[in-house]
N, C-alpha and C. Protein backbone atom coordinates (compact mmCIF):
# COMPACT_ATOMS: atom_id res chain seq x y z
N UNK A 1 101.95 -65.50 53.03
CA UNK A 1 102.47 -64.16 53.17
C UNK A 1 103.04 -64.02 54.57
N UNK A 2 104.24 -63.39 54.95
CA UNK A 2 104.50 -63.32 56.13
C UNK A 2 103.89 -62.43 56.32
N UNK A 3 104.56 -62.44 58.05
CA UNK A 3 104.05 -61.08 59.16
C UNK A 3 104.57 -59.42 58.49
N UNK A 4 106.04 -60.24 58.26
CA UNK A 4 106.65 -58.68 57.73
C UNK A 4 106.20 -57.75 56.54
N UNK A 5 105.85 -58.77 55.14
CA UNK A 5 105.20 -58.39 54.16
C UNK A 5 103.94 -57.82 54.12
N UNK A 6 103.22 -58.51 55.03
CA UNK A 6 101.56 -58.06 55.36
C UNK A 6 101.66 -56.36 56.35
N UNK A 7 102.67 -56.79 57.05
CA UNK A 7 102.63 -55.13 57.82
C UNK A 7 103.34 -54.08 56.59
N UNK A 8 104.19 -54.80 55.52
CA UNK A 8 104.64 -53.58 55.04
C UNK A 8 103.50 -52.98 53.65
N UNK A 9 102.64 -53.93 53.49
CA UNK A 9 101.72 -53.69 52.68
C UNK A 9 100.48 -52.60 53.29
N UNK A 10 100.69 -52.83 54.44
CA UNK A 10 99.57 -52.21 55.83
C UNK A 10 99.96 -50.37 55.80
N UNK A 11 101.59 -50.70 56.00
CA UNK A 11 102.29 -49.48 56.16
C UNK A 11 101.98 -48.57 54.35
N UNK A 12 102.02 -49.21 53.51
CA UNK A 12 102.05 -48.89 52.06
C UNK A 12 100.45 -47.92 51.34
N UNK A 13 99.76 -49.00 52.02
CA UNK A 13 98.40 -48.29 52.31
C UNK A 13 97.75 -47.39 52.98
N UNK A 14 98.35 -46.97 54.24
CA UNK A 14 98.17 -46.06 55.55
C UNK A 14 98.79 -45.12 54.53
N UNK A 15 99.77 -44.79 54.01
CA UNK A 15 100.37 -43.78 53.19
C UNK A 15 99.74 -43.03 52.16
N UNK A 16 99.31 -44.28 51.50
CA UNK A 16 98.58 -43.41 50.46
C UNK A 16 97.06 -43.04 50.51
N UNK A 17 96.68 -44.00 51.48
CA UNK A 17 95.22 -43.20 52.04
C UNK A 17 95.75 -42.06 52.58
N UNK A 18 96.98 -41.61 53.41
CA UNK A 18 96.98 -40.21 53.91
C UNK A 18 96.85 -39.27 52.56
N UNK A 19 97.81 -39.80 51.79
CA UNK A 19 97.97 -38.69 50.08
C UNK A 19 96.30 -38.48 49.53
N UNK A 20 95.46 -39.47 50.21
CA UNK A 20 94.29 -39.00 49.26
C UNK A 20 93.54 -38.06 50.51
N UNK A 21 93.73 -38.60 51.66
CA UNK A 21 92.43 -37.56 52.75
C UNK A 21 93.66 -36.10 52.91
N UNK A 22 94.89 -35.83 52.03
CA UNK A 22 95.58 -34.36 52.18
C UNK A 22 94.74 -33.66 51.28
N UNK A 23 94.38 -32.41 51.68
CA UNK A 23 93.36 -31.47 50.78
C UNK A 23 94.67 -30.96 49.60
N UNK A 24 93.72 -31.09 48.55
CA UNK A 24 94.20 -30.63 46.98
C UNK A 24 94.98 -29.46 47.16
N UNK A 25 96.18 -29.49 46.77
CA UNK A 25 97.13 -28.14 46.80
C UNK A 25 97.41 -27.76 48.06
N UNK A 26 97.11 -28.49 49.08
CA UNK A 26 98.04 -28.06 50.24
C UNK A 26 99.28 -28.29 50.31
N UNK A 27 99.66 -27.38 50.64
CA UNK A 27 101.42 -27.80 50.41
C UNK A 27 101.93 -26.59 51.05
N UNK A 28 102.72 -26.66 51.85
CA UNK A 28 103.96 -25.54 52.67
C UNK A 28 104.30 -24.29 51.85
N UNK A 29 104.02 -22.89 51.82
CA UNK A 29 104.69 -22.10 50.85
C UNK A 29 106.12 -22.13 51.27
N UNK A 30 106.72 -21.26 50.23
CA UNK A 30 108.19 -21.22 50.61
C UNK A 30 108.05 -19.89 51.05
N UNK A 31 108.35 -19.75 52.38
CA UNK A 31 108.50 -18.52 53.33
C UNK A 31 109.39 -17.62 52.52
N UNK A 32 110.44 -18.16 52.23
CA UNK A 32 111.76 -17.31 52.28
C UNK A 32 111.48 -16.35 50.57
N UNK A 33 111.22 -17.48 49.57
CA UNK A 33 110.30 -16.66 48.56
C UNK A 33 109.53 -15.87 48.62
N UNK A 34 108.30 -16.16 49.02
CA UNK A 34 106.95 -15.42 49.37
C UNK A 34 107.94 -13.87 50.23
N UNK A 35 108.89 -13.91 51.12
CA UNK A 35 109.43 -12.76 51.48
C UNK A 35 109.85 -11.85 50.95
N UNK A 36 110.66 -12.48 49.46
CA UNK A 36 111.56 -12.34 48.90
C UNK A 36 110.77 -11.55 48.02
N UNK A 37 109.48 -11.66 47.38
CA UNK A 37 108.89 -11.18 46.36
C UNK A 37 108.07 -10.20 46.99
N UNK A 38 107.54 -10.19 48.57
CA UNK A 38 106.89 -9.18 49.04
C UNK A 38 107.76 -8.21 49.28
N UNK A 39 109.19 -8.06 49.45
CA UNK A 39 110.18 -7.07 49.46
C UNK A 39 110.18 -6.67 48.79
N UNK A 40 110.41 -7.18 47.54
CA UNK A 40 110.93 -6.50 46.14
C UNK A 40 109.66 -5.52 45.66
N UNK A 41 108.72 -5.76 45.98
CA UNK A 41 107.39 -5.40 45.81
C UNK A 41 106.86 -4.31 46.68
N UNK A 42 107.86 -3.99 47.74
CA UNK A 42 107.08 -3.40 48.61
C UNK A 42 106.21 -3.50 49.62
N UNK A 43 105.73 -4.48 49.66
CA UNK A 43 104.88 -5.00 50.42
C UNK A 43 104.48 -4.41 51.98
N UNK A 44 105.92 -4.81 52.14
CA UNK A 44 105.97 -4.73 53.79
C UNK A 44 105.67 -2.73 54.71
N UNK A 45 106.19 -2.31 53.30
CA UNK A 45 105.68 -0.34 53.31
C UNK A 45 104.66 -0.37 54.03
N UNK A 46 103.44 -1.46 53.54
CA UNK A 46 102.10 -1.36 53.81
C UNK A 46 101.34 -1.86 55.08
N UNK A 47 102.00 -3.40 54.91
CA UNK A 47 101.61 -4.56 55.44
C UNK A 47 102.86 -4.87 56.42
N UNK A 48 102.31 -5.63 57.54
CA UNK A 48 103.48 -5.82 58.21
C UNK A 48 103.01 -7.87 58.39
N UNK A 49 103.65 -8.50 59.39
CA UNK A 49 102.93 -9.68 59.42
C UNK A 49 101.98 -9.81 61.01
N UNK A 50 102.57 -8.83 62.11
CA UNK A 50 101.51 -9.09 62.94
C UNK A 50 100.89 -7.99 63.61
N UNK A 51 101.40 -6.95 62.89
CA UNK A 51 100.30 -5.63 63.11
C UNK A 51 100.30 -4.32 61.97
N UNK A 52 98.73 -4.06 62.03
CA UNK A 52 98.63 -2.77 61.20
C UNK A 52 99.62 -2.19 60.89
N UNK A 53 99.48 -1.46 59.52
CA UNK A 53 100.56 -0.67 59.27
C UNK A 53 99.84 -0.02 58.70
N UNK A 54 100.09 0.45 57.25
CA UNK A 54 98.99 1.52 56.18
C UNK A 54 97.70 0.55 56.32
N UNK A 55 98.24 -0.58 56.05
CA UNK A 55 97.44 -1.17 55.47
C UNK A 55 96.74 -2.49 57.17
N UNK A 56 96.32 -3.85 56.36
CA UNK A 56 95.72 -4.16 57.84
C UNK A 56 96.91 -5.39 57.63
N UNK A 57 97.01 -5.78 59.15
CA UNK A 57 98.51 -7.04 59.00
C UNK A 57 98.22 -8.37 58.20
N UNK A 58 99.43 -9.18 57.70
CA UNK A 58 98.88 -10.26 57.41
C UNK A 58 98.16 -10.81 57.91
N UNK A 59 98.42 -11.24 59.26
CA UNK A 59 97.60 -11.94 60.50
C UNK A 59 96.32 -11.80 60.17
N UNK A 60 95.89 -10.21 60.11
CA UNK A 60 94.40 -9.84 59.55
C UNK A 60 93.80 -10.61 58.40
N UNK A 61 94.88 -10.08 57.57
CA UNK A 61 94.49 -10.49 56.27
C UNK A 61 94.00 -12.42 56.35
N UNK A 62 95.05 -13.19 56.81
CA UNK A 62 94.65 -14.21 56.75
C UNK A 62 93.71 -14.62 57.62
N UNK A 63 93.16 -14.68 58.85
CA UNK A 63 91.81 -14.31 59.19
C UNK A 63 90.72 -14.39 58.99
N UNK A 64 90.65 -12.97 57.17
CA UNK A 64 89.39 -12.91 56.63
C UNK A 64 89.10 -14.10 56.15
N UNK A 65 90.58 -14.45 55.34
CA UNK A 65 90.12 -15.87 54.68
C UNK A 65 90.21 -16.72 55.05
N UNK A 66 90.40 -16.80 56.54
CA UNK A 66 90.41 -18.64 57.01
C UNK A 66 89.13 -19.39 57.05
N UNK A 67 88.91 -20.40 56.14
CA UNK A 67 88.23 -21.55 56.26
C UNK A 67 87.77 -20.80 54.80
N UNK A 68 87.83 -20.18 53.81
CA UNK A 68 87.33 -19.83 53.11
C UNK A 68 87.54 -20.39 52.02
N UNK A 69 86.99 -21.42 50.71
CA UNK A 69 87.48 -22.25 49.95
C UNK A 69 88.03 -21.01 48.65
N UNK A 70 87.55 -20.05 48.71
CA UNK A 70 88.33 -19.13 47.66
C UNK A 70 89.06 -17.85 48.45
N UNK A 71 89.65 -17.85 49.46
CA UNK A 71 90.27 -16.99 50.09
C UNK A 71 91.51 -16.66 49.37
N UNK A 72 92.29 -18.16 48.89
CA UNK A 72 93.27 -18.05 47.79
C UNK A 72 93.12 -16.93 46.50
N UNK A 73 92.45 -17.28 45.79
CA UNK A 73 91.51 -17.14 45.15
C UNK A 73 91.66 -15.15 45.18
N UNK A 74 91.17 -15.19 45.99
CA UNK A 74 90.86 -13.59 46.05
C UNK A 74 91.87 -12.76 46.73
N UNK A 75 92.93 -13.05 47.18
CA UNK A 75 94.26 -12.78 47.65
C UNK A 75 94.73 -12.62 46.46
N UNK A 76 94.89 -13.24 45.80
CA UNK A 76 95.54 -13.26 44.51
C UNK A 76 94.90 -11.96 43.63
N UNK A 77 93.78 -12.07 43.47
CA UNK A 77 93.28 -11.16 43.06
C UNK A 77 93.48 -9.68 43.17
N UNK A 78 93.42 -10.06 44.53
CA UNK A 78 93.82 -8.35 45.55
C UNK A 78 95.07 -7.83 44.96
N UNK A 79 95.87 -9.03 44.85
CA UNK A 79 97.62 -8.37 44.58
C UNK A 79 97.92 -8.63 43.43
N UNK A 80 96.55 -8.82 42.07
CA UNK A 80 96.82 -8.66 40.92
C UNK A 80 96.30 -7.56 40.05
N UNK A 81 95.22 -7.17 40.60
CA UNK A 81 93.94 -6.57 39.48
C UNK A 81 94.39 -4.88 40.44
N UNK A 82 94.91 -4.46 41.05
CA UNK A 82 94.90 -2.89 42.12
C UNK A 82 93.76 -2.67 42.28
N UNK A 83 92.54 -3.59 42.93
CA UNK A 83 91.23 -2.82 43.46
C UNK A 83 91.58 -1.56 44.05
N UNK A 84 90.45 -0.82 44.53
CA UNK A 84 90.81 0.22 45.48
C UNK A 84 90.68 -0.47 46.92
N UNK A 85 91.28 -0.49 47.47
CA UNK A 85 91.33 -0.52 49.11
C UNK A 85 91.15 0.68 50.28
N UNK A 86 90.57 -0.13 51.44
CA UNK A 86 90.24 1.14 52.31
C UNK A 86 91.51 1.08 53.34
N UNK A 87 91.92 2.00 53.57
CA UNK A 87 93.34 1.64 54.42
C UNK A 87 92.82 1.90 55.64
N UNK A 88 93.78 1.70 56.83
CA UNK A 88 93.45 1.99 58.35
C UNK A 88 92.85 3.33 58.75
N UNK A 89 93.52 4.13 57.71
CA UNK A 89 92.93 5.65 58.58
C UNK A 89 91.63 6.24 57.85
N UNK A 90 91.05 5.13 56.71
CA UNK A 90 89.75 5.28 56.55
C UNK A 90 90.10 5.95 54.91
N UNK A 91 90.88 6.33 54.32
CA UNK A 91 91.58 6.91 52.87
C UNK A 91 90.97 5.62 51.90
N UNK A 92 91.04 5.31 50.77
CA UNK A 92 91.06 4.54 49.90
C UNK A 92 92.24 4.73 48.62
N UNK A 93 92.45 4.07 48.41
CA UNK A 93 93.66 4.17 47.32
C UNK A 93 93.78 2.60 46.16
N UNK A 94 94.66 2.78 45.25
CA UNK A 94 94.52 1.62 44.40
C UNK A 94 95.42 0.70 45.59
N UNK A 95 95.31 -0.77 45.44
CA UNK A 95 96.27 -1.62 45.83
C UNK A 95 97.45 -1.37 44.72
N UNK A 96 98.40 -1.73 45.41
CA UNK A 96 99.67 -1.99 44.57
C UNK A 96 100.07 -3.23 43.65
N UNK A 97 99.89 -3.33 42.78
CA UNK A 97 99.77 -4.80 41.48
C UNK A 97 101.56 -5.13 41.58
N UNK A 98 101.32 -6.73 42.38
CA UNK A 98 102.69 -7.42 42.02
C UNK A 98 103.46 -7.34 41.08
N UNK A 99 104.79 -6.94 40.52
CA UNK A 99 105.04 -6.97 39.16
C UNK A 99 105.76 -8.23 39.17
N UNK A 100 105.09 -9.37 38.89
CA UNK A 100 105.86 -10.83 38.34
C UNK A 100 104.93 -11.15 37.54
N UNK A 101 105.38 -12.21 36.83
CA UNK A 101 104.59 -12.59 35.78
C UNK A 101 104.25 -14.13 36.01
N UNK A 102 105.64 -14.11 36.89
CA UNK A 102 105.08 -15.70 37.44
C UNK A 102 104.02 -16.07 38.28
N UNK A 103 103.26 -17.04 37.88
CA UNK A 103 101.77 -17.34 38.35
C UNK A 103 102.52 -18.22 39.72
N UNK A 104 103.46 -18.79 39.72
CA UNK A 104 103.53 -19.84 40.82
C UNK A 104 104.01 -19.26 42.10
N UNK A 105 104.93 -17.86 41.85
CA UNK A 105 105.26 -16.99 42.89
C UNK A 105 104.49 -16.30 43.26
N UNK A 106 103.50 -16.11 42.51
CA UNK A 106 102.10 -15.12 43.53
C UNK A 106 101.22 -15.98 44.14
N UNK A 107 101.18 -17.31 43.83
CA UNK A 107 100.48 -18.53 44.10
C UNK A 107 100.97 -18.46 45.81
N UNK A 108 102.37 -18.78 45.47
CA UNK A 108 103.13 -19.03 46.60
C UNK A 108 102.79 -18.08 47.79
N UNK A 109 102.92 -16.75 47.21
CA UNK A 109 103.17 -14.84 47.59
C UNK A 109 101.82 -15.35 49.14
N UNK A 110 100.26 -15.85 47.82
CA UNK A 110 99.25 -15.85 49.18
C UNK A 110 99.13 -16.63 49.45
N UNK A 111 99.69 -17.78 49.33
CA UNK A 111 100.11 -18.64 50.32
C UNK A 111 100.39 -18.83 51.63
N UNK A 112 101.38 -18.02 51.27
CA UNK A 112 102.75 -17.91 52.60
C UNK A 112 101.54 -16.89 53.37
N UNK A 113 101.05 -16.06 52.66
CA UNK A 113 100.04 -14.76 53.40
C UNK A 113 98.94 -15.28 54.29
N UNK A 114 98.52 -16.18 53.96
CA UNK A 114 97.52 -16.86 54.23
C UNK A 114 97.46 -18.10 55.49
N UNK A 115 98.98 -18.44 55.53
CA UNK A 115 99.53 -19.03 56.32
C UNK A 115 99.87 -18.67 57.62
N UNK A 116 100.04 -17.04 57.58
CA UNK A 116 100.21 -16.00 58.88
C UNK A 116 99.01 -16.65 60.11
């Protein structure tokens, strides 16, 4: 076996050991989407990305859930099911329910949120 073959077998392996130690479903949201659907949605009325507004900022938001293995999970939730929420000035009200139907754009939606 040469030198060259043995390093490119070296290089071949370093690769895909990285693909296995990358955590499951990590992957980059698409900003410009995730924007795109919090506009249309309203979102931003509420939420801003780095400070309070009605509501508490993304920044916040992602925060609660950092390091949290279902933070996803319950983001999603938040911007599916309209819990009631407590807003900044202490009021409660329903959340506002995403209207898509697509699972991969709300996937994305707290993603990108989460990413703040």
């Amino acid at each position: 076996m040469t030198s060259k073959s043995l390093s490119s077998r070296w290089a071949l392996c370093a690769l895909v050991a990285a693909a296995f130690a990358a955590p499951h479903g990590a992957q980059a949201a698409d900003a410009d989407a995730a924007k795109a659907l919090a506009k249309k949605n309203d979102c931003f009325k509420c939420h801003a990305v780095d400070k309070d507004k009605k509501g508490p900022s993304l920044q916040k938001i992602a925060a609660k859930y950092k390091g949290k293995a279902d933070g996803e999970e319950k983001a999603i939730k938040n911007m599916t099911t309209g819990p009631k929420v407590k807003l900044e000035d202490g009021t409660e009200e329903d959340h506002k329910i995403i209207n898509t139907k697509d699972a991969d754009a709300i996937k994305n939606l707290a993603q990108w949120i989460l990413s703040n």
